[in-house]
C-alpha atoms as a PDB file:
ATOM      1  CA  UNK A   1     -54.367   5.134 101.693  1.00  0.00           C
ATOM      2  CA  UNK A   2     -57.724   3.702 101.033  1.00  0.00           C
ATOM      3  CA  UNK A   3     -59.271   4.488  97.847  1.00  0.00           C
ATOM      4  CA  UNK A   4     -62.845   4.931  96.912  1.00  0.00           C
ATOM      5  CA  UNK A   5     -64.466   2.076  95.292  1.00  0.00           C
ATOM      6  CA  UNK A   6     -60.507   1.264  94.103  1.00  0.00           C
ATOM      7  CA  UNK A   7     -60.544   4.213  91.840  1.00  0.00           C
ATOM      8  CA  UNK A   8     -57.414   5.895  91.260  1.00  0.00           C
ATOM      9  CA  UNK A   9     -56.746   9.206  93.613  1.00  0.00           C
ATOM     10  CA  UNK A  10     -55.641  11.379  90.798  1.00  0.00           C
ATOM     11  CA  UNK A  11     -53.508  11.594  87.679  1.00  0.00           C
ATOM     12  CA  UNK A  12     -50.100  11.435  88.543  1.00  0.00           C
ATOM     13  CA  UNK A  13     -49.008  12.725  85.342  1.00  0.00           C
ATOM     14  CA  UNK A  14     -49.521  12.796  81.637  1.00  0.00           C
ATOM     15  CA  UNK A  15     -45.942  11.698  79.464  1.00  0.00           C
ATOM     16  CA  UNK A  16     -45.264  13.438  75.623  1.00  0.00           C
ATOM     17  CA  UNK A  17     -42.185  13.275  73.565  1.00  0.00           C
ATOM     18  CA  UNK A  18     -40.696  16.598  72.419  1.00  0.00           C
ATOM     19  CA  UNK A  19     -37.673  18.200  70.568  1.00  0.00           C
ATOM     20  CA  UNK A  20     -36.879  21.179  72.510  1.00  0.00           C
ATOM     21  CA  UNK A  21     -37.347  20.925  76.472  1.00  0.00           C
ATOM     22  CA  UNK A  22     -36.773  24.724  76.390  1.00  0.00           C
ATOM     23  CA  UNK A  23     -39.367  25.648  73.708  1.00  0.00           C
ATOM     24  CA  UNK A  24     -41.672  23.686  75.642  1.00  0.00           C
ATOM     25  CA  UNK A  25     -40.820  24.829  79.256  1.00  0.00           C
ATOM     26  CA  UNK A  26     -41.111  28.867  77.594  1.00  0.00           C
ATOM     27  CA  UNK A  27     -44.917  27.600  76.529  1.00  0.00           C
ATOM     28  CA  UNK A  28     -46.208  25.301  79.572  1.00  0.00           C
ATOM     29  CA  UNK A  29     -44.470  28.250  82.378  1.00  0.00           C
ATOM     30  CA  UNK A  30     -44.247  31.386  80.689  1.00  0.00           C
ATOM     31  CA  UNK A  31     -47.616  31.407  78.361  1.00  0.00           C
ATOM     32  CA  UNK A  32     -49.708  29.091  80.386  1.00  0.00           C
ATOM     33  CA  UNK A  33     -48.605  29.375  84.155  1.00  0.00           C
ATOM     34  CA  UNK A  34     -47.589  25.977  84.952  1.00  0.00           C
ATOM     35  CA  UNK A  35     -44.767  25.788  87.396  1.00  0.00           C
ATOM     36  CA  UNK A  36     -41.664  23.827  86.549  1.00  0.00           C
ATOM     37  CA  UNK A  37     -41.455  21.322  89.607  1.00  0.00           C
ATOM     38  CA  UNK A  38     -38.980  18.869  88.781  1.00  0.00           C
ATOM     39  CA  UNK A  39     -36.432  18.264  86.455  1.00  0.00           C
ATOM     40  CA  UNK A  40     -35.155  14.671  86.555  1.00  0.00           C
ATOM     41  CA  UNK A  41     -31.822  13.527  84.315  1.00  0.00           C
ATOM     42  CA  UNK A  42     -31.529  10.093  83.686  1.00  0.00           C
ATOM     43  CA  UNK A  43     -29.727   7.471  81.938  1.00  0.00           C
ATOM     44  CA  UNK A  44     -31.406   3.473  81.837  1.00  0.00           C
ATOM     45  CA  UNK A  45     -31.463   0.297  80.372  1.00  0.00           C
ATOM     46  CA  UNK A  46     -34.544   0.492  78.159  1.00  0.00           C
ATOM     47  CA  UNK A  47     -35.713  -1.714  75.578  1.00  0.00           C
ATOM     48  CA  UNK A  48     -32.344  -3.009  74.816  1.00  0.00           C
ATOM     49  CA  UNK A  49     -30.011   0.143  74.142  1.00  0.00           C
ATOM     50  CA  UNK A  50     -28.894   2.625  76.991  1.00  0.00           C
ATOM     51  CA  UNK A  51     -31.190   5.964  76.992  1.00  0.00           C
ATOM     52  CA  UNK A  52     -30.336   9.340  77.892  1.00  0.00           C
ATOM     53  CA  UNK A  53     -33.076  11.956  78.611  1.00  0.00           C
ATOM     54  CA  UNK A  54     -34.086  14.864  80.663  1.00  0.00           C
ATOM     55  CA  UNK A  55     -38.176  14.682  82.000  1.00  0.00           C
ATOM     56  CA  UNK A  56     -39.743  17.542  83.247  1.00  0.00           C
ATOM     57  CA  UNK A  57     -42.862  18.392  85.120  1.00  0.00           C
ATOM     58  CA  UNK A  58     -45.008  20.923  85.507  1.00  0.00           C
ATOM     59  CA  UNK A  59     -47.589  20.869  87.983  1.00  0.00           C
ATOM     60  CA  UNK A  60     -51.361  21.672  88.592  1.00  0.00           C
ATOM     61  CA  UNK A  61     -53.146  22.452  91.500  1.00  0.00           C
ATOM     62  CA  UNK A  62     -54.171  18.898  92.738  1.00  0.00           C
ATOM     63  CA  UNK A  63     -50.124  17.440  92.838  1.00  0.00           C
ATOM     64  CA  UNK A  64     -50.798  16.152  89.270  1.00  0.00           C
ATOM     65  CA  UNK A  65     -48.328  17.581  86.388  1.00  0.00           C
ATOM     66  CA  UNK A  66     -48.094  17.288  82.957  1.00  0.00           C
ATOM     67  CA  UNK A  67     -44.696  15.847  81.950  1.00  0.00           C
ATOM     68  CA  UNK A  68     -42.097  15.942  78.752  1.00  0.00           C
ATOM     69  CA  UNK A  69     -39.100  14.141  77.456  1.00  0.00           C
ATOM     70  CA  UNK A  70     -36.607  15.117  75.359  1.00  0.00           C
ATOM     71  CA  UNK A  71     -33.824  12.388  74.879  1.00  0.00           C
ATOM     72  CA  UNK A  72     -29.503  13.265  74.307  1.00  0.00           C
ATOM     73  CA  UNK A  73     -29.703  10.766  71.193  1.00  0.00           C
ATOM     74  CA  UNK A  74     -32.121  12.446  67.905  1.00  0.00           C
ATOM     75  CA  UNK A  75     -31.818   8.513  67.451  1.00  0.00           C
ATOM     76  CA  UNK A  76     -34.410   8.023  70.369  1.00  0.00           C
ATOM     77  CA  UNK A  77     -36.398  10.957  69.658  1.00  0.00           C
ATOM     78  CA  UNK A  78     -37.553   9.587  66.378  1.00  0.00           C
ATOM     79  CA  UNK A  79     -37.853   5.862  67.973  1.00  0.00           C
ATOM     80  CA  UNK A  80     -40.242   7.145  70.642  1.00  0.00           C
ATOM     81  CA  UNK A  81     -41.568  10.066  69.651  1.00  0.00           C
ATOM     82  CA  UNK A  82     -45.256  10.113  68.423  1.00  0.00           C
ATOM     83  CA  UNK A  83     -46.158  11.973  64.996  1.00  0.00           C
ATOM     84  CA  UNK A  84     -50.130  11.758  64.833  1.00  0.00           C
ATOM     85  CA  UNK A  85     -52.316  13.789  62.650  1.00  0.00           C
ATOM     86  CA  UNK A  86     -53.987  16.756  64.245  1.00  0.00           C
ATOM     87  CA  UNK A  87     -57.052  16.290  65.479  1.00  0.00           C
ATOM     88  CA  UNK A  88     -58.905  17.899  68.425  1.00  0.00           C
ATOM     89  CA  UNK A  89     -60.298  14.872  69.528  1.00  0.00           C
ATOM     90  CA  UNK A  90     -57.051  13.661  71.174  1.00  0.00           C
ATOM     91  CA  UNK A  91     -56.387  16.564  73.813  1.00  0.00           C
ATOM     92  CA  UNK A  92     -55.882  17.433  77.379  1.00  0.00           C
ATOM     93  CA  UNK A  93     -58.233  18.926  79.602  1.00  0.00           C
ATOM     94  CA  UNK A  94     -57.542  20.751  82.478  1.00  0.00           C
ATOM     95  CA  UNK A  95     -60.652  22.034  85.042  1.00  0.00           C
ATOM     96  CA  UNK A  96     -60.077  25.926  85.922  1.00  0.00           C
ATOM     97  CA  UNK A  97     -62.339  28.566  86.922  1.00  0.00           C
ATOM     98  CA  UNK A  98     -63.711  31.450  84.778  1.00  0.00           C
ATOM     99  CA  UNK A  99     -61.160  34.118  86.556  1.00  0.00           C
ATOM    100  CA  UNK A 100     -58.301  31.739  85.625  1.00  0.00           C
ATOM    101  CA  UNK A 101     -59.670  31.006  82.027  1.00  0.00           C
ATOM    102  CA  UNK A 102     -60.146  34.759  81.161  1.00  0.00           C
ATOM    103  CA  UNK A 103     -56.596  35.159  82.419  1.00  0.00           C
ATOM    104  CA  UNK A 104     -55.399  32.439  80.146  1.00  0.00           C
ATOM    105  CA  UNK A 105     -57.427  34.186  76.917  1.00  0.00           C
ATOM    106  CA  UNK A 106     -54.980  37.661  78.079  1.00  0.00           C
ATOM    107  CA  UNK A 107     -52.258  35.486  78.175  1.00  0.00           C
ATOM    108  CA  UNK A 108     -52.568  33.456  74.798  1.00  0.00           C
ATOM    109  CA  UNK A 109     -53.709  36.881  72.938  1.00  0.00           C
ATOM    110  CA  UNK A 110     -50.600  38.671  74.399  1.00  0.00           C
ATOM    111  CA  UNK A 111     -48.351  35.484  73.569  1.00  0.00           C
ATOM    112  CA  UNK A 112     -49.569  36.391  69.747  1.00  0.00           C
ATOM    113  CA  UNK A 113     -51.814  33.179  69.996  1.00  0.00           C
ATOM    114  CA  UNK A 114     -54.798  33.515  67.267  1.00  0.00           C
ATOM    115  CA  UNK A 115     -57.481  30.787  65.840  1.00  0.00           C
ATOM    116  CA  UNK A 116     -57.073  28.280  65.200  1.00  0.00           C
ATOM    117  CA  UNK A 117     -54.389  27.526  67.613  1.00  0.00           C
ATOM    118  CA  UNK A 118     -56.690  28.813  70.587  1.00  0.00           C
ATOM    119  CA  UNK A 119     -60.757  29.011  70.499  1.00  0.00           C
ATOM    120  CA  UNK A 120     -63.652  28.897  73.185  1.00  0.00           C
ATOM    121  CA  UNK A 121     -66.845  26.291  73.214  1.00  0.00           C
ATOM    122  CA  UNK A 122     -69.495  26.447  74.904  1.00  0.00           C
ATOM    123  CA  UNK A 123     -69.935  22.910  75.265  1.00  0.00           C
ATOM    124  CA  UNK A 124     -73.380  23.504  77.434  1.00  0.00           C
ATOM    125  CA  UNK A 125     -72.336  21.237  80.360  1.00  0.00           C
ATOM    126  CA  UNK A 126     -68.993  23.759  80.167  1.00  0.00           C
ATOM    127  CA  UNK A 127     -66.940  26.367  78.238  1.00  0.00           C
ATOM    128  CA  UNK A 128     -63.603  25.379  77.038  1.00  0.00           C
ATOM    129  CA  UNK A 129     -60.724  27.296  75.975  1.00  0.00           C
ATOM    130  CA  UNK A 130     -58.585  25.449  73.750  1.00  0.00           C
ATOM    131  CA  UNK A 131     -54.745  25.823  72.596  1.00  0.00           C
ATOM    132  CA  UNK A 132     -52.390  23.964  70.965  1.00  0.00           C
ATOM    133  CA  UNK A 133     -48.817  23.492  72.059  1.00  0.00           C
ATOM    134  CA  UNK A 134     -45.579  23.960  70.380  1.00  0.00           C
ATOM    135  CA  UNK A 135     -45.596  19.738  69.663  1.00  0.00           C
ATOM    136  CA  UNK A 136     -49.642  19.498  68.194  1.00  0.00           C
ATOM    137  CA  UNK A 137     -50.345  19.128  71.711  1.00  0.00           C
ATOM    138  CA  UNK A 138     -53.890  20.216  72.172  1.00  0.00           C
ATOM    139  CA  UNK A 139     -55.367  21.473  75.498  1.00  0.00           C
ATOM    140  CA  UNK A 140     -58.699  22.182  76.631  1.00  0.00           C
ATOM    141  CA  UNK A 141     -59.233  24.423  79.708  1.00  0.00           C
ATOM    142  CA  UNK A 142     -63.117  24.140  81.099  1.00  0.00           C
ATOM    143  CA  UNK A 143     -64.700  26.148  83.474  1.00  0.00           C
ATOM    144  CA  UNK A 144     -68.075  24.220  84.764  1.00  0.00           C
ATOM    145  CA  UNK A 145     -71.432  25.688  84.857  1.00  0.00           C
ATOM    146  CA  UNK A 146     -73.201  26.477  88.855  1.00  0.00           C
ATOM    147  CA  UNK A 147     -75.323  23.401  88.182  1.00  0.00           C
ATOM    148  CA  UNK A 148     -72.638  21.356  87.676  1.00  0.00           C
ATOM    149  CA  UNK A 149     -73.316  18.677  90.337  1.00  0.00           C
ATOM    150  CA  UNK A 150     -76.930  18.201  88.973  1.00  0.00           C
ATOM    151  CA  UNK A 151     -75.560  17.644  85.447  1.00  0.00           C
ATOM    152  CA  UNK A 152     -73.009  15.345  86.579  1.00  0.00           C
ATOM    153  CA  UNK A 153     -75.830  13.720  88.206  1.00  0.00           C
ATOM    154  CA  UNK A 154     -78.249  13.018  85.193  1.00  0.00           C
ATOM    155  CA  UNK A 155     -75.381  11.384  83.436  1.00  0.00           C
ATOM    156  CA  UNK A 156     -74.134   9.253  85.768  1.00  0.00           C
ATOM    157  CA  UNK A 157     -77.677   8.279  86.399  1.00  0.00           C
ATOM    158  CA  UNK A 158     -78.362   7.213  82.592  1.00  0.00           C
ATOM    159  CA  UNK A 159     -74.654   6.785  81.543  1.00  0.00           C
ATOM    160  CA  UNK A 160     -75.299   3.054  80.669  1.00  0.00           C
ATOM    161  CA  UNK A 161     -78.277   3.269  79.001  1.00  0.00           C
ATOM    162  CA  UNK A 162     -77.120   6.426  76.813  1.00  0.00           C
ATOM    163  CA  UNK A 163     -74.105   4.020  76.192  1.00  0.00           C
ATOM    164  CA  UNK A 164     -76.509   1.279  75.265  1.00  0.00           C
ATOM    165  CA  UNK A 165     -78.966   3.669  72.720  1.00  0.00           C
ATOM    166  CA  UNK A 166     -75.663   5.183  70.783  1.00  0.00           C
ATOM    167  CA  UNK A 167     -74.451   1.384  70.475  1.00  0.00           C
ATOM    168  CA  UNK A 168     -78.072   0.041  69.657  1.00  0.00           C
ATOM    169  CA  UNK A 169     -78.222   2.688  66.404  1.00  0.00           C
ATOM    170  CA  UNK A 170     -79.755   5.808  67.995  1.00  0.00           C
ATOM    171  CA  UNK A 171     -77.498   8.933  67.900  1.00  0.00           C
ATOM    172  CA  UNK A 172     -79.753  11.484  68.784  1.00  0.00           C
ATOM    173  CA  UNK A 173     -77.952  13.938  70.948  1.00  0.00           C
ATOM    174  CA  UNK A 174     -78.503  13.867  74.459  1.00  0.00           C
ATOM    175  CA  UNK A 175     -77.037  17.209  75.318  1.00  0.00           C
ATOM    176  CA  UNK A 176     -80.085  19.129  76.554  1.00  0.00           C
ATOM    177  CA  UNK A 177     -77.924  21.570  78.344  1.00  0.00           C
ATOM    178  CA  UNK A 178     -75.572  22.980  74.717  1.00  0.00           C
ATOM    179  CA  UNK A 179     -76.968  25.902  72.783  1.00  0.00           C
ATOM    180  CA  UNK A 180     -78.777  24.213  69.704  1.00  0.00           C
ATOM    181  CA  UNK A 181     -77.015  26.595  67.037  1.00  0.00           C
ATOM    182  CA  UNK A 182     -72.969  27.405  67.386  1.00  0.00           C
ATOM    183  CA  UNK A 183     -73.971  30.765  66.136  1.00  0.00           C
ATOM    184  CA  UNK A 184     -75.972  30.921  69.360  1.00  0.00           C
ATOM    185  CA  UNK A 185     -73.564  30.469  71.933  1.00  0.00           C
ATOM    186  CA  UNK A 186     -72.105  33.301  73.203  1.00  0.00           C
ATOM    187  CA  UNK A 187     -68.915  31.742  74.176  1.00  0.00           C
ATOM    188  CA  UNK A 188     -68.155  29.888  70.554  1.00  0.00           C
ATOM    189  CA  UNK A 189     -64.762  30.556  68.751  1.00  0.00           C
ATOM    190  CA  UNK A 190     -64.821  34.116  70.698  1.00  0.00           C
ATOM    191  CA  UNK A 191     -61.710  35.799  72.421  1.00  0.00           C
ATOM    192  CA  UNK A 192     -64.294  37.792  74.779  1.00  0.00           C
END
């Protein structure tokens, strides 16, 4: 299959260490919705020991899935496991629609989910729900505006040259489409 411009067709899947496959699967299928579609046990060769583990899946809509390891050995689990710090700049975002988003806000409120481990922001260019997992996973959950395509459209157009001002000193925001105070935005840090 041809690809456009050589871009990739889609992500395949996203790869995280954890502790407890079951803790996990009882989050990503019970409290978000994500199917389980594949369980896969294996043993290799890998980076000069033999590894056991168990990697699961659990897909989204376009044949993508996010994906989790959990390894026989607590010996591997600290070797390959990452510990980070917190921060919601490293996350996971996932595109839904509003019906699916407000369905995940009933779902995280009746899963006992409160801030800070789940907010909405309205971004401008989108609202996202956010959650973090039972490993310090974070994921974001964005439902896009009707004039989505347009938006898209004015950054692609300048992406470059916004690139090229933030570089060159100027960090003046170029978000004309986010509320210009948080306590403004009706979707901010709100469980509607």
């Amino acid at each position: 299959m041809t690809t456009k411009n050589g871009l990739p067709l889609r992500l395949h899947h996203h790869a995280w260490v954890v502790d407890d496959l079951e803790v996990n699967r009882r989050f990503y299928e019970d409290v978000i919705g994500l199917p389980l579609v594949a369980t896969w046990t294996e043993t290799d060769e890998l980076f000069g020991a033999e590894r056991v583990y168990c990697h699961t899946f659990f897909g989204i809509a376009d044949g993508g899935a996010l994906a989790f390891f959990q390894f026989a050995n607590p010996e591997d689990t600290k070797l390959f496991k990452t510990e980070i710090n917190f921060t919601p700049w490293r996350h996971i975002a996932l595109k839904v629609d509003q019906e699916q988003q407000d369905a995940l806000r009933e779902r995280f409120a009746e899963a006992g989910y409160v801030e800070p481990d789940t907010f909405t922001v309205d971004h401008g260019y989108c609202v996202s729900l956010y959650i973090t997992d039972p490993n310090g996973l974070q994921l974001e959950f964005v439902v896009d505006p009707p004039d989505v395509e347009a938006i898209d459209a004015e950054r692609r157009r300048t992406a470059h040259e916004d690139l090229a001002r933030w570089l060159g000193g100027d960090h003046s925001s170029n978000n004309a489409w986010r509320p210009s105070d948080a306590q403004d935005r009706p979707n901010a840090r709100n469980d509607r």
